[in-house]
Structures are given as structure tokens and as C-alpha cells.
Protein backbone atom coordinates (compact mmCIF):
# COMPACT_ATOMS: atom_id res chain seq x y z
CA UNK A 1 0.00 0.00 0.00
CA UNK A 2 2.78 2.60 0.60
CA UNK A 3 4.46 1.53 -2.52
CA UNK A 4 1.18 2.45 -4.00
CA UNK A 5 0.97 5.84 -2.45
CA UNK A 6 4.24 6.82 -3.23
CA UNK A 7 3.89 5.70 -6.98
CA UNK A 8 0.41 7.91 -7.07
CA UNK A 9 1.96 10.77 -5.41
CA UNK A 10 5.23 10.61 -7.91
CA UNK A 11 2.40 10.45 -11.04
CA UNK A 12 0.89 13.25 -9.66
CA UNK A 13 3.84 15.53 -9.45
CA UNK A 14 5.13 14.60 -12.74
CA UNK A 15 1.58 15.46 -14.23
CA UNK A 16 1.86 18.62 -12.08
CA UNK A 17 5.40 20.02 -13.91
CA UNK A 18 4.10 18.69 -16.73
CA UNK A 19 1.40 21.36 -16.76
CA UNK A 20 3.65 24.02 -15.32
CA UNK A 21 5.94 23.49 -18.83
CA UNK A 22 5.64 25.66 -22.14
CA UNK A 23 4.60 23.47 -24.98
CA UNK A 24 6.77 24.66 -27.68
CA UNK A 25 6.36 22.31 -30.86
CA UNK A 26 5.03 24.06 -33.80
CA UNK A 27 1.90 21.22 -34.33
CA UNK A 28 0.62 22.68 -30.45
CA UNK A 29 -2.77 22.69 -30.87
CA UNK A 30 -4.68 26.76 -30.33
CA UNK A 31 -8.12 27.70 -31.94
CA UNK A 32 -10.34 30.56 -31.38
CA UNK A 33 -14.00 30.82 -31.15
CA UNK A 34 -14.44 32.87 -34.86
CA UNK A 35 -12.14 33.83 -37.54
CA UNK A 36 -13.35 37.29 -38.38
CA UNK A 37 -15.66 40.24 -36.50
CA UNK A 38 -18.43 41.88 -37.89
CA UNK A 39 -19.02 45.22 -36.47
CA UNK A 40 -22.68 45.91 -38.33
CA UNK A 41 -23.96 48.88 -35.97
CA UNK A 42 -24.79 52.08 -37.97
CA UNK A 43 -23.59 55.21 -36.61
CA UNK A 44 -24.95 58.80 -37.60
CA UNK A 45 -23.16 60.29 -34.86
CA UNK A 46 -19.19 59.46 -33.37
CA UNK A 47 -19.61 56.16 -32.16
CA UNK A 48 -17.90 52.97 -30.69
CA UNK A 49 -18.91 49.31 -30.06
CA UNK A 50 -17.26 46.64 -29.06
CA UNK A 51 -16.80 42.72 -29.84
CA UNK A 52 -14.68 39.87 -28.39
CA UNK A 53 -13.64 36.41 -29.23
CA UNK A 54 -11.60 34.00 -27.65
CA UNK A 55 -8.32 31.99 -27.98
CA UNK A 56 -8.15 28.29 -26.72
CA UNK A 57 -4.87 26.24 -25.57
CA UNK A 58 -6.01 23.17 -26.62
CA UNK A 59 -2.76 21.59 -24.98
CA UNK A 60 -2.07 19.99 -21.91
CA UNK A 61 0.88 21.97 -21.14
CA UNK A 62 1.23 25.84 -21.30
CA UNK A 63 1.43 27.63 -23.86
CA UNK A 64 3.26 31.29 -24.58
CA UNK A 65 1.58 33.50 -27.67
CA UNK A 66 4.77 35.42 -28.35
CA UNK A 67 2.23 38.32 -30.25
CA UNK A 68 -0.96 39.57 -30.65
CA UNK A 69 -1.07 42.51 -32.64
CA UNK A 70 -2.99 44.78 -34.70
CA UNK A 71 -2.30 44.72 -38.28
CA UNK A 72 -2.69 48.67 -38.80
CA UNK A 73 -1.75 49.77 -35.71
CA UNK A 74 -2.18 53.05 -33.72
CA UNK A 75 -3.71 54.04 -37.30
CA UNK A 76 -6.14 51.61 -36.73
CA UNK A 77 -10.39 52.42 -36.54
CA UNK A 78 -9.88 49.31 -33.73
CA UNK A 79 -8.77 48.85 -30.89
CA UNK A 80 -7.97 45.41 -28.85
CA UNK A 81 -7.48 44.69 -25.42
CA UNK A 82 -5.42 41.25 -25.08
CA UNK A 83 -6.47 39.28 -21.18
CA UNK A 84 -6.66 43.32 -19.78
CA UNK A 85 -3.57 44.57 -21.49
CA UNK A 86 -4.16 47.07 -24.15
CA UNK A 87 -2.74 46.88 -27.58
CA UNK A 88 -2.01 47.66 -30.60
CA UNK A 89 0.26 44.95 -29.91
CA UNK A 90 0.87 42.80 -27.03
CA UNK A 91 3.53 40.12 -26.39
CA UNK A 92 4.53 36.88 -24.22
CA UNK A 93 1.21 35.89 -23.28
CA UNK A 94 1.04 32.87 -21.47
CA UNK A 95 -1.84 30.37 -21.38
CA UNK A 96 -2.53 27.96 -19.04
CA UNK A 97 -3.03 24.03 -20.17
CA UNK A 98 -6.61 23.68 -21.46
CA UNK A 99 -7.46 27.35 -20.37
CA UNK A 100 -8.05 30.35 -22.73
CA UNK A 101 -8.29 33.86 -22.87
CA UNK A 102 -10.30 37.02 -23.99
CA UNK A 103 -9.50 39.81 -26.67
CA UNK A 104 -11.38 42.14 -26.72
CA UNK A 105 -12.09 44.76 -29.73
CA UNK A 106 -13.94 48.11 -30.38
CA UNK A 107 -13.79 50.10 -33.00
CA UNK A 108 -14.80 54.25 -33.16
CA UNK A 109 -16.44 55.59 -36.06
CA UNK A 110 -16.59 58.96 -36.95
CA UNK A 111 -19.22 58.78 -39.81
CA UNK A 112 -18.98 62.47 -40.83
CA UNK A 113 -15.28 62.56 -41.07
CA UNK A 114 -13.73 63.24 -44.53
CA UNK A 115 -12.80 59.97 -46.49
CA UNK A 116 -13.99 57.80 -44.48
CA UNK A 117 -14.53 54.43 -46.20
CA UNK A 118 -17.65 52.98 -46.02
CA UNK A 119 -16.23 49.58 -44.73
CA UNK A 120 -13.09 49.89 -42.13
CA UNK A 121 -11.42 46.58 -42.40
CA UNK A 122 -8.35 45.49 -40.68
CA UNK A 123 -7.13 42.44 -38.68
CA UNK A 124 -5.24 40.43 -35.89
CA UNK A 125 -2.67 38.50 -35.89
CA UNK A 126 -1.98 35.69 -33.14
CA UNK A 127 2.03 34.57 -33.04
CA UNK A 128 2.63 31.13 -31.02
CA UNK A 129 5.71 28.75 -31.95
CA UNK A 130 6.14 29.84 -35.45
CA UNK A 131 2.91 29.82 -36.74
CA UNK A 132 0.58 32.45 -37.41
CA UNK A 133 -3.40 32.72 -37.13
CA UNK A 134 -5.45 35.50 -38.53
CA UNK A 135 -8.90 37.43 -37.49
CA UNK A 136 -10.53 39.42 -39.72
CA UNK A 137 -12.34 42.89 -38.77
CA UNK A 138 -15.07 44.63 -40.25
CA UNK A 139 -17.40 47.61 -39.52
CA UNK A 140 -19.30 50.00 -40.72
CA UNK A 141 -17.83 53.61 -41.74
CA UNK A 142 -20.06 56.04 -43.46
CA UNK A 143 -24.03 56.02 -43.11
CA UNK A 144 -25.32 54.14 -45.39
CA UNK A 145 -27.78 50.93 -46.05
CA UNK A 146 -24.89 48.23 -46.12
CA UNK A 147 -26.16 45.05 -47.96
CA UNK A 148 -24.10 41.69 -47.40
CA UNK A 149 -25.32 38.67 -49.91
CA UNK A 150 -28.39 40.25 -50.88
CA UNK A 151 -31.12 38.58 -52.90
CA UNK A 152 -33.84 41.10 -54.41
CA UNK A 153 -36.98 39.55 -54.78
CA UNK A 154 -40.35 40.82 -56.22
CA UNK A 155 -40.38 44.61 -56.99
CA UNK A 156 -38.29 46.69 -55.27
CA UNK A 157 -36.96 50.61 -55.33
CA UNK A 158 -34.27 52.20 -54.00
CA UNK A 159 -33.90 56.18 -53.45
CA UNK A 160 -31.36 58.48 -52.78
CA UNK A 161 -31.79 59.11 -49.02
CA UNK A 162 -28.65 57.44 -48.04
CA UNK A 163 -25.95 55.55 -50.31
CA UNK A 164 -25.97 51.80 -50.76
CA UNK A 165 -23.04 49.93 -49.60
CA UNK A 166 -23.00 46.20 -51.09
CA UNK A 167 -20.90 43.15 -49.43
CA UNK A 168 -20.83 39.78 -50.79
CA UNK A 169 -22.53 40.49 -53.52
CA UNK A 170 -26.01 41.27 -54.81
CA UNK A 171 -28.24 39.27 -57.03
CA UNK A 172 -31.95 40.51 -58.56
CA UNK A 173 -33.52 37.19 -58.66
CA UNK A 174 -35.49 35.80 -62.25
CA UNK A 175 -38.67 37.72 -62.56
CA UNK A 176 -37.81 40.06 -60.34
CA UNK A 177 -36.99 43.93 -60.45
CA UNK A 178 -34.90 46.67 -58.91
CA UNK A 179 -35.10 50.43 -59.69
CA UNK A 180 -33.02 52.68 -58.96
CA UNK A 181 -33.92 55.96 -58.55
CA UNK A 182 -32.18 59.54 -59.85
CA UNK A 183 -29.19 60.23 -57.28
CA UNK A 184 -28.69 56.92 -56.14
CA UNK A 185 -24.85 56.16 -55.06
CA UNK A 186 -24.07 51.93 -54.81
CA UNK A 187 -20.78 51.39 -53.34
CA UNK A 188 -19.46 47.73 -54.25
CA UNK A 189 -16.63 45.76 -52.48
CA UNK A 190 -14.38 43.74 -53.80
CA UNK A 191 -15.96 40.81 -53.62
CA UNK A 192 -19.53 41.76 -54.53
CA UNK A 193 -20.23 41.60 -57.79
CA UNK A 194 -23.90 42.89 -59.12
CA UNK A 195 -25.60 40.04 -60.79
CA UNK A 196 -29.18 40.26 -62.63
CA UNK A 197 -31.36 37.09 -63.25
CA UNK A 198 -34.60 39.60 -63.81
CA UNK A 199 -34.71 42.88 -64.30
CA UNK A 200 -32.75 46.17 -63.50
CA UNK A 201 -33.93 49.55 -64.29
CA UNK A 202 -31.72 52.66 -63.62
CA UNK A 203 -33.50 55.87 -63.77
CA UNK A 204 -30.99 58.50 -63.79
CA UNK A 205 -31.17 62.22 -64.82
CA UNK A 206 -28.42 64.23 -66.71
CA UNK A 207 -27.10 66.05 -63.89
CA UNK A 208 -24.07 64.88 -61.87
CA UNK A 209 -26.29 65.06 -58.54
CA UNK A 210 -28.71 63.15 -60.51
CA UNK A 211 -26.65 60.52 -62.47
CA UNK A 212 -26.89 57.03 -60.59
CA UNK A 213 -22.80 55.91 -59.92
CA UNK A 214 -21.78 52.00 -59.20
CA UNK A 215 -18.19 52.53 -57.95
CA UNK A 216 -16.00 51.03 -55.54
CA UNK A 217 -16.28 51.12 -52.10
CA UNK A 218 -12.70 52.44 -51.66
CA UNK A 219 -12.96 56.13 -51.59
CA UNK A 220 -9.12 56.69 -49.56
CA UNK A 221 -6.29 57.56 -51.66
CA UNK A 222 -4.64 55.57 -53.55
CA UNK A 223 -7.87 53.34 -54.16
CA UNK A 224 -10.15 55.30 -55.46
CA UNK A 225 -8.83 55.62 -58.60
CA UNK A 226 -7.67 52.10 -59.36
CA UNK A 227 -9.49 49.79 -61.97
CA UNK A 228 -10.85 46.13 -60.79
CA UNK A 229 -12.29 47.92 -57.27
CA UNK A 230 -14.92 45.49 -57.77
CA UNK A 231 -16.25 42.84 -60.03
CA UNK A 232 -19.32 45.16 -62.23
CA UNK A 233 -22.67 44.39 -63.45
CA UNK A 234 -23.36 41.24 -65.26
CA UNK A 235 -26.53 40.42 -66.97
CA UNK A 236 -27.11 36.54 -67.06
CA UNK A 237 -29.15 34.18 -69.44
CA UNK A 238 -32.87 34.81 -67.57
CA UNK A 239 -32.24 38.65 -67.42
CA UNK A 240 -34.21 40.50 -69.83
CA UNK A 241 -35.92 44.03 -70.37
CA UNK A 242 -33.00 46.03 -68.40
CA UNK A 243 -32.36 49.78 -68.91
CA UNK A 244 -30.10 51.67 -67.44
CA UNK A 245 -30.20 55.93 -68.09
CA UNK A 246 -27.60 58.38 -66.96
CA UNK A 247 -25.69 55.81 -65.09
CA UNK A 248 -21.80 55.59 -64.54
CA UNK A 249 -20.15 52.63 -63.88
CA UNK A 250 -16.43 53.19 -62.42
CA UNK A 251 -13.27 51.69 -61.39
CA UNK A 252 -15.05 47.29 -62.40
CA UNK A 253 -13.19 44.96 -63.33
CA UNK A 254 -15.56 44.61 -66.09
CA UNK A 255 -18.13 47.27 -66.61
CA UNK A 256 -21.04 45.55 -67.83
CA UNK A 257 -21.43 41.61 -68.94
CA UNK A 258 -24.39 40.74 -70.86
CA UNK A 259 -24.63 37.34 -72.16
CA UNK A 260 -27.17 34.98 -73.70
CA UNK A 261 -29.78 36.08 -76.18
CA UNK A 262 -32.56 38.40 -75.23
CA UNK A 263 -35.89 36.30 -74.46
CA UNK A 264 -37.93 39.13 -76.22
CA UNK A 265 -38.04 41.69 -78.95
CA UNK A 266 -35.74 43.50 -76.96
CA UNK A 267 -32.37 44.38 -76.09
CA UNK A 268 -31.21 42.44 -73.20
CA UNK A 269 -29.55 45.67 -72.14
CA UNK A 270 -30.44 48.83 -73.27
CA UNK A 271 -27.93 51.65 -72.23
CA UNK A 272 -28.55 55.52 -72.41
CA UNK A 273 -26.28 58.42 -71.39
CA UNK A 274 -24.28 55.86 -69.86
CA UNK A 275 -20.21 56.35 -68.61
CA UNK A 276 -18.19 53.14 -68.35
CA UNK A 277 -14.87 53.89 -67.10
CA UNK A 278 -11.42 52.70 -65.68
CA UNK A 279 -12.14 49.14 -65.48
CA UNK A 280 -9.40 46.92 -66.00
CA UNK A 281 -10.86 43.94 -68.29
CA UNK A 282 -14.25 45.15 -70.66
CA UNK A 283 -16.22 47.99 -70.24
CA UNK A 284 -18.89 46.70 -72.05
CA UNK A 285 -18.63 42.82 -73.03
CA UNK A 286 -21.01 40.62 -74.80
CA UNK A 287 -21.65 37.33 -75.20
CA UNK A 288 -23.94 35.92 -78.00
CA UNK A 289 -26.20 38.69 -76.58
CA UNK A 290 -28.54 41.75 -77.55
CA UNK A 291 -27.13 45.34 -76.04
CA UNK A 292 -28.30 48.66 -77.26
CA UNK A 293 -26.26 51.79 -76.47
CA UNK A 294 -26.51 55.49 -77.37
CA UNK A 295 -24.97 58.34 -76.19
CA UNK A 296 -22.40 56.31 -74.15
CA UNK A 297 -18.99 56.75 -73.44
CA UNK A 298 -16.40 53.93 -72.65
CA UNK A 299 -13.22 55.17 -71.43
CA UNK A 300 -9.89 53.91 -70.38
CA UNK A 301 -10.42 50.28 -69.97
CA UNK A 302 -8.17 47.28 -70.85
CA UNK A 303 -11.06 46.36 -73.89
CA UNK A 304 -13.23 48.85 -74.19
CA UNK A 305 -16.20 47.12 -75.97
CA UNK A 306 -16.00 43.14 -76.88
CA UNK A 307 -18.74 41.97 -78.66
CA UNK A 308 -17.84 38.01 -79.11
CA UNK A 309 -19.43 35.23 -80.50
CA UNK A 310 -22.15 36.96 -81.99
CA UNK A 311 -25.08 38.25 -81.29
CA UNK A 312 -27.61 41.79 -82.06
CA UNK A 313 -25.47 45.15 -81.23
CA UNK A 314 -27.00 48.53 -82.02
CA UNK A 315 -24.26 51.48 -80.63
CA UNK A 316 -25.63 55.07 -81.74
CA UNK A 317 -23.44 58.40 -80.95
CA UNK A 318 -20.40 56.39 -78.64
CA UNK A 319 -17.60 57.44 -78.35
CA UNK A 320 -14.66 54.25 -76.85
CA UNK A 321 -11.07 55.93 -76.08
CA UNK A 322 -8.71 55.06 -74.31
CA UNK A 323 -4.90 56.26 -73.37
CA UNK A 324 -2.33 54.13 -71.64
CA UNK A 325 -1.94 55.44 -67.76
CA UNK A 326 -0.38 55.18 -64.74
CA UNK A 327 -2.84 51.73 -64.25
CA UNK A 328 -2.98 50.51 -67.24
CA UNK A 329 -1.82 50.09 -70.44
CA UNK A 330 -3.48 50.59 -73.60
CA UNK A 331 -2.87 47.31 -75.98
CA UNK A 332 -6.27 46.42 -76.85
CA UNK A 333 -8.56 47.68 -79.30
CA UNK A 334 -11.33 49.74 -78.04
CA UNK A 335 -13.75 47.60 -80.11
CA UNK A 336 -13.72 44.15 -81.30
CA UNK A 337 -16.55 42.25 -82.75
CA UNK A 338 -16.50 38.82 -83.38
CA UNK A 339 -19.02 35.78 -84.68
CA UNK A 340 -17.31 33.05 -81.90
CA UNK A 341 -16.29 31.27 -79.29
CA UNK A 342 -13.23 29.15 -78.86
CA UNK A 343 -12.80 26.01 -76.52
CA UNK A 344 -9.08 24.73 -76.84
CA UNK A 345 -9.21 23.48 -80.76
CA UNK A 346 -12.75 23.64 -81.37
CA UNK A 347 -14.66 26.85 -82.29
CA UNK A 348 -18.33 27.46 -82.29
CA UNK A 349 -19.98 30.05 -84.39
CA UNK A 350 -22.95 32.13 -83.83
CA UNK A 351 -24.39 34.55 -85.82
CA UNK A 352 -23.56 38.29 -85.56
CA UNK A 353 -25.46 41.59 -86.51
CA UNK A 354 -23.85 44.84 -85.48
CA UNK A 355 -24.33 48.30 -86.58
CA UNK A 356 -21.95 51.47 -85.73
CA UNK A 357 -23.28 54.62 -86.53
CA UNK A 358 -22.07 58.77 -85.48
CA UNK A 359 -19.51 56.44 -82.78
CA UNK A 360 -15.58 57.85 -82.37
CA UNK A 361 -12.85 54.78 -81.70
CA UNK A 362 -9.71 56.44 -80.44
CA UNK A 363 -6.43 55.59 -78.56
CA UNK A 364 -2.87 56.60 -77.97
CA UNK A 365 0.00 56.25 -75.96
CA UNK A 366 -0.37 52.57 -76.46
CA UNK A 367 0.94 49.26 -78.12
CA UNK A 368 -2.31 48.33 -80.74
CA UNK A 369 -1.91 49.48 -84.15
CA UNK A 370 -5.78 48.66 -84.94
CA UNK A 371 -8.86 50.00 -82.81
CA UNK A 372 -11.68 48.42 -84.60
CA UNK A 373 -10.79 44.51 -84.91
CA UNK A 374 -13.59 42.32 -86.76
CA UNK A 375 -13.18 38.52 -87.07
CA UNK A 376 -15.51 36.13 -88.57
CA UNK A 377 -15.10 32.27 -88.33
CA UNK A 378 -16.97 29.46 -90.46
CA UNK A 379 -20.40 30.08 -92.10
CA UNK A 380 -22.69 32.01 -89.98
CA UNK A 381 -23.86 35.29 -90.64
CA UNK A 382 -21.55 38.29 -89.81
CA UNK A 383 -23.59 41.26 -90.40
CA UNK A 384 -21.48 44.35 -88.96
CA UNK A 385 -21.68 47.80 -90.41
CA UNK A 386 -20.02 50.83 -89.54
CA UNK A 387 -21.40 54.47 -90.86
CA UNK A 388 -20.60 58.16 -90.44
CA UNK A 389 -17.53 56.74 -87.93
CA UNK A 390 -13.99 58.06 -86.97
CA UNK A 391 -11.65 55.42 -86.87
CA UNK A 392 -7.97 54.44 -85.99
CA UNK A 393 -6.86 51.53 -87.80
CA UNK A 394 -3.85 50.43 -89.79
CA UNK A 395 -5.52 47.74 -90.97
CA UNK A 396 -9.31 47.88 -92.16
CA UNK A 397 -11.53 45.81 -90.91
CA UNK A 398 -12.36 42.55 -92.54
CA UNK A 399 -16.20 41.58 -92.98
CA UNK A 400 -17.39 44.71 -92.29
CA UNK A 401 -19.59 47.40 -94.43
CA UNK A 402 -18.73 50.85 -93.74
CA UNK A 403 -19.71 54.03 -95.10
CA UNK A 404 -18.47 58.00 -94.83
CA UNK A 405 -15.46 56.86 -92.90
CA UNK A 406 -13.17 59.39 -90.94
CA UNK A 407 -10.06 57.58 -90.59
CA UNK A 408 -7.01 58.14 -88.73
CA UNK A 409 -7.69 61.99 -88.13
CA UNK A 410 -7.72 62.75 -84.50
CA UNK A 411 -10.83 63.23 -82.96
CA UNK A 412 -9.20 66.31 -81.02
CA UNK A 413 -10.84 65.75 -77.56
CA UNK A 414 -11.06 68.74 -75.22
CA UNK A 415 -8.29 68.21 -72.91
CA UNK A 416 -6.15 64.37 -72.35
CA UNK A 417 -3.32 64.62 -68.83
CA UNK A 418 -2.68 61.49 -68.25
CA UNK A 419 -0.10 62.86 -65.58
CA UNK A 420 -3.02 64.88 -63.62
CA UNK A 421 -5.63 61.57 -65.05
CA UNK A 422 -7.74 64.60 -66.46
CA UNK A 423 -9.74 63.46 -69.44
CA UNK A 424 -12.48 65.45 -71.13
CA UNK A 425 -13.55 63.45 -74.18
CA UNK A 426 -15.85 66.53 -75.64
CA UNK A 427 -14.96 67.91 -78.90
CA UNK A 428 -13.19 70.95 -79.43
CA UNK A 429 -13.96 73.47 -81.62
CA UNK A 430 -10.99 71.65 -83.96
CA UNK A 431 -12.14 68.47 -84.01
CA UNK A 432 -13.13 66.61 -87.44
CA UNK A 433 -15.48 65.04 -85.87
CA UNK A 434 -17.68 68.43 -85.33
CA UNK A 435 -21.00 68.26 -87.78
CA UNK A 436 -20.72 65.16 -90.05
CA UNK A 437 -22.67 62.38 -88.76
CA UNK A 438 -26.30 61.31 -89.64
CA UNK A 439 -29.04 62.16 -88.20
CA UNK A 440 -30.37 59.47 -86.18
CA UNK A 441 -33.28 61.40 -84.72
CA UNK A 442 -31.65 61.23 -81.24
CA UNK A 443 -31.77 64.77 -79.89
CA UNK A 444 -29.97 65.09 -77.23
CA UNK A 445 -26.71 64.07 -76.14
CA UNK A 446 -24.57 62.56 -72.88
CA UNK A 447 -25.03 65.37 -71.15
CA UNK A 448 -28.26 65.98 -71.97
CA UNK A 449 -28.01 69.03 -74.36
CA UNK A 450 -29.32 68.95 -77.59
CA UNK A 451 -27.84 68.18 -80.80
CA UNK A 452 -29.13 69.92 -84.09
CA UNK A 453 -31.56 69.70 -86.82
CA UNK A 454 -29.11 67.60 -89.33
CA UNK A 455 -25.79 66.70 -89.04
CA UNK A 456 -24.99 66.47 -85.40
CA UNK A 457 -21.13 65.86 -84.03
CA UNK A 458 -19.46 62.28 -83.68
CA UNK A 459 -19.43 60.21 -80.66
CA UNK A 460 -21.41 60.93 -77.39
CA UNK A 461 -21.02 64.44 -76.88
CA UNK A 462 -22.50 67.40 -79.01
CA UNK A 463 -19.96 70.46 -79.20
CA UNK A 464 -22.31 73.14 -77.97
């Protein structure tokens, strides 16, 4: 029986130190009860709130976090309090076996403050024996209606009173229908692009107060300004009936993405006064699809307008220019059209009717020698025609009819600094484009002016 004792009371003191030691093998076993923080209260006024989570030692020995720190530091919107000791970053925490610990987190929100984005992100960082674990932080900046996966259903508006901030994404669902009212501002992260199964109707006026803008939701220096912010619009094969009127889409990836024939008489996409710029892949691309556009202009993206494998395409008074820039550079034309679509070795045809009339296709400062590209494959019908255009091209386009071509005579915008990223794409009072397009019975122009009795100007805007 002693024997007995002695051997319980020698297990018991070598379980004791065994606690008492650091575990310090990278496979030691921590977790934590979330991997990211949502901080979803709205402030109109300066505000704070605060969240927590907590960090398990899984082990049966100690174990010594050698950091826990704030990724953005004192510049931080959070703040974290690590087991009572205040951050940004605190170090050598030790954790009893099988015990854990709080960290707590507020952030402060100053929604009126200049520049404030409308989602403050940043994150923590937990150090323990060469590895590293990551928490992710989100709140609310700005006042706005902040949207995360959202799913339109039946027939809904939205108005001006506040902008619209959208997470996740946003989809209108099939045979349903969002307008958007005059004013509206929609603010997209990076990961949310705007998808429509049903319907989307944009009811802009020509005013800048009153244009409707998808943008970003970056509005800090340097991001505001750079192309791909987030993912743009995209029209899908149930989508049908859409209009969108004084809109400006800024800063996508791709601008808008129609694809899929229209399941009516009528365009899948019908675009009006519309500005598509600074997005890195297509401004406007379609997809065996039906797009009408007048009185648009597509600016500075990597391909302005791709219209491939086929489909209806009726573009009235655009103008599509582009100049390399500080983000990105200019080696695609500003408009190809073609009857296909290309999987490894085999290609599928479709057929393809485009017209082009009063529209300016412009670029410098970059590597393409051709900015109107057509390209027809196998049998199907390849119906494009261009008339009263300006053109920059070395080489004409194949397939194509065109008529009362101005070609390779600068369109002598107003004013191009791509140093100060200034462009105004209005005529000047030089320009060949001034007076010699046909009259298409459209009478007024992007920004809403009017164009003459006759021959109006080339391209979107009417020299006034």
C-alpha cells in the first residue's frame, strides 16, 4: 500500500510540472472561437462598439503566444485589449493548459469625417511557436444601407436618401426587379459583384447630382482611382428588359457583362447616357447577346467594348477611347466584334449583326496598331456595319460594311493629362469630328443638351 501511495503521489507531481511546462512544438494545438468580426452597428453620430472572441490552448501543457497585434496599428479604426492589457500589440502571453483567454475589440467611427470608407477593415494577428493565425475585422464607416449577400426579390426601389453599400454580392432574382432611382450612389466591395437574373432599371437624370454611380467602395487615396475595385454588373441568361439611363459605372473589373440572347423583342440591355470607365478587363462585353447603347462613353479600360461570339449590337453616338496610364496600359482595341467562341481546338460560331453609326474609336499612348478589330469564323452570318464613324486603324476591318469613314484623323478631344488623369472626351472646336454624322433622330446628347436639326457631331457628346 505505501508503494502504492508513493507511486500515485510521484504520477501526480510529474503530471503537475508537466502542466507548469511551455509546450513549444510548432503542431501545439490553439483555436479561437471565430475567424473574423463583424461590427454591423450604424452610426450617424461618433460612435464605438465593441466585440470579443476567444483563444483556446487546446494543450495539456502551457502555452506562450509570443504576439498579438494589430495589423494597422495606432492608425487603426480598432482597438484590442489582449487578457486586460491594451494593444495595438501585445507580447509573451502565457496560457494555461486547457485554459483560454479574452480579446477584446472596439472600434470608433466617426461617420462624418472626410474619407472615411464605407467599410473599415483590418485584422489580428496571433504569433505562437512559429505559426501564425489570422482574425478578420469589419465595420461600418459612413451612413449608409450596407447590404451583405443580398437577394432582391419581387419589386423593389431604392432612393437616394442614403448611399448603398453592397458586401458579398447582390443578385436581382429571375422575374424580379430593382429600380433605382435619380441620385442613387451603390458602393461595391471587392468581392460583390452585381448580378441580374430579372430585371434592373436605372433611372438616372443628366445632372451629376442626378446621375446614378456604381463605384467602388474604396474612396481613400490611392484606391479610389484604381481599376478592378470590384467585379461590375453582369446580366445573365434569364435577365431581360434592363435599362439603365444616366448611369456611370467606375473603377469594375468589367463594366457591364451581358450574355445569352434576349428572351424578347428587346435588347437584353439597353444603355442611355451611360459612362463606363477605368475598369481593368471590358467595359462593355457581350456574349452571343442583344445590347443597345446610345450616347455612351467607354473610357480607359483594358477592352473597351468586346462583342464576341455573336449576337444583335446597335451602338448610336459612342464614343470608346482610351490612353495608356499610370494603371494601365493601352494594348487592346477599343472595339472588337466577333461571330465566336473558342474552346481549346474547337470553335463554335454564332451569328452576328452589329451596326456602328455617329460612334468615335480612339487611342494613344499605347501598343495596338488597330482600334476596330472584326473577325468572322466558319459560315454564320456576320452582319457588322459601320457608318458616319472616326476610326484608328492600320488595318481595315475585314467583314465589315462601312460608309463616310473618318479615318485616322484625331478626334481632337477637349483636354487628355494622363499625368493629372484629367480626361475630357468633348470635342473641341478643332475636331473633325464636329457636324458630319447622320441624323439618327436622337436629340440630345450625354449630357443631356441637344444636338441639331441635321448633321450632329461624332461620338457621345455634341460640341455646344
Amino acid at each position: 500500500m505505501k508503494y502504492i501511495l508513493v507511486a500515485l503521489l510521484l504520477t501526480g507531481i510529474l503530471i503537475s510540472c508537466k502542466k507548469e511546462s511551455f509546450i513549444t512544438s510548432s503542431t501545439a494545438s490553439l483555436s479561437t472561437s471565430t475567424d473574423s468580426l463583424h461590427f454591423d452597428t450604424l452610426f450617424t453620430t461618433t460612435g464605438s462598439t465593441i466585440r470579443y472572441f476567444r483563444i483556446y490552448n487546446n494543450n495539456n501543457q502551457k502555452l506562450r503566444l509570443s504576439k498579438v497585434a494589430l495589423k494597422g496599428g495606432n492608425t487603426s479604426y480598432f482597438r484590442i485589449n489582449v487578457d486586460g492589457t491594451q494593444g495595438p500589440e501585445v507580447n509573451d502571453i502565457e496560457m494555461d493548459a486547457n485554459d483560454s483567454i479574452y480579446v477584446f475589440v472596439t472600434v470608433k467611427i466617426d461617420p462624418t469625417a472626410a474619407n472615411l470608407p464605407f467599410v473599415v477593415q483590418d485584422s489580428i494577428s496571433i504569433d505562437y511557436n512559429g505559426n501564425r493565425r489570422w482574425i478578420q475585422l469589419d465595420g461600418w464607416g459612413q451612413n449608409a444601407s450596407f447590404m451583405r449577400a443580398k437577394v432582391i426579390t419581387g419589386s423593389v426601389s431604392w432612393t437616394n436618401t442614403v448611399p448603398y453599400v453592397i458586401l458579398g454580392g447582390l443578385l436581382v432574382d429571375k422575374n424580379s426587379t430593382l429600380t433605382i432611382e435619380k441620385g442613387c450612389r451603390i458602393y461595391l466591395h471587392a468581392d460583390a459583384p452585381f448580378v441580374v437574373d430579372g430585371t434592373l432599371k436605372v433611372t438616372g437624370e443628366k445632372y451629376d447630382s442626378t446621375r446614378v454611380v456604381f463605384r467602388g467602395d474604396r474612396l481613400d487615396d490611392p484606391y479610389r482611382d484604381f481599376p478592378g475595385g470590384w467585379p461590375g454588373i453582369y446580366f445573365r441568361e434569364t435577365s431581360k428588359d434592363n435599362t439603365l439611363q444616366y448611369a456611370n459605372i467606375i473603377n469594375a473589373y468589367q463594366g457591364i457583362v451581358a450574355e445569352k440572347p434576349s428572351v424578347n423583342a428587346n435588347p437584353k440591355v439597353f444603355l442611355s447616357e451611360c459612362v463606363v470607365d477605368n475598369c481593368y478587363d471590358a467595359g462593355i462585353l457581350g456574349a452571343q447577346t442583344n445590347i443597345k447603347a446610345q450616347n455612351c462613353l467607354v473610357s480607359n479600360c483594358g477592352k473597351n467594348i468586346f462583342l464576341g461570339y455573336g449576337g444583335t449590337y446597335d451602338f448610336s453616338h459612342v464614343t470608346a477611347a482610351t490612353w495608356s496610364n499610370t494603371y494601365l496600359l493601352h494594348k487592346d482595341p477599343v472595339l472588337a466584334v466577333t461571330n465566336y467562341y473558342k474552346d481549346g481546338n474547337t470553335i463554335t460560331t454564332s451569328n452576328c449583326t452589329a451596326s456602328f453609326k455617329n460612334c468615335i474609336f480612339w487611342g494613344e499612348n499605347g501598343t495596338t496598331e488597330d482600334e476596330v478589330v472584326t473577325d468572322k469564323q466558319g459560315t454564320s452570318v456576320f452582319n457588322v456595319s459601320f457608318q458616319n464613324c472616326l476610326w484608328k486603324v492600320k488595318n481595315q476591318p475585314a467583314n465589315v460594311n462601312a460608309v463616310n469613314i473618318t479615318a485616322n484623323r484625331s478626334p481632337e478631344f477637349d483636354s487628355i493629362n494622363t499625368q493629372l488623369k484629367y480626361y475630357n472626351f468633348r470635342l473641341s472646336d478643332r475636331s473633325p469630328a464636329l457636324n458630319i454624322g447622320a441624323d439618327l433622330g436622337i436629340t440630345n446628347d450625354l449630357d443631356g443638351k441637344p444636338r441639331p436639326i441635321g448633321k450632329p457631331d461624332l461620338g457621345c457628346y455634341e460640341r455646344q
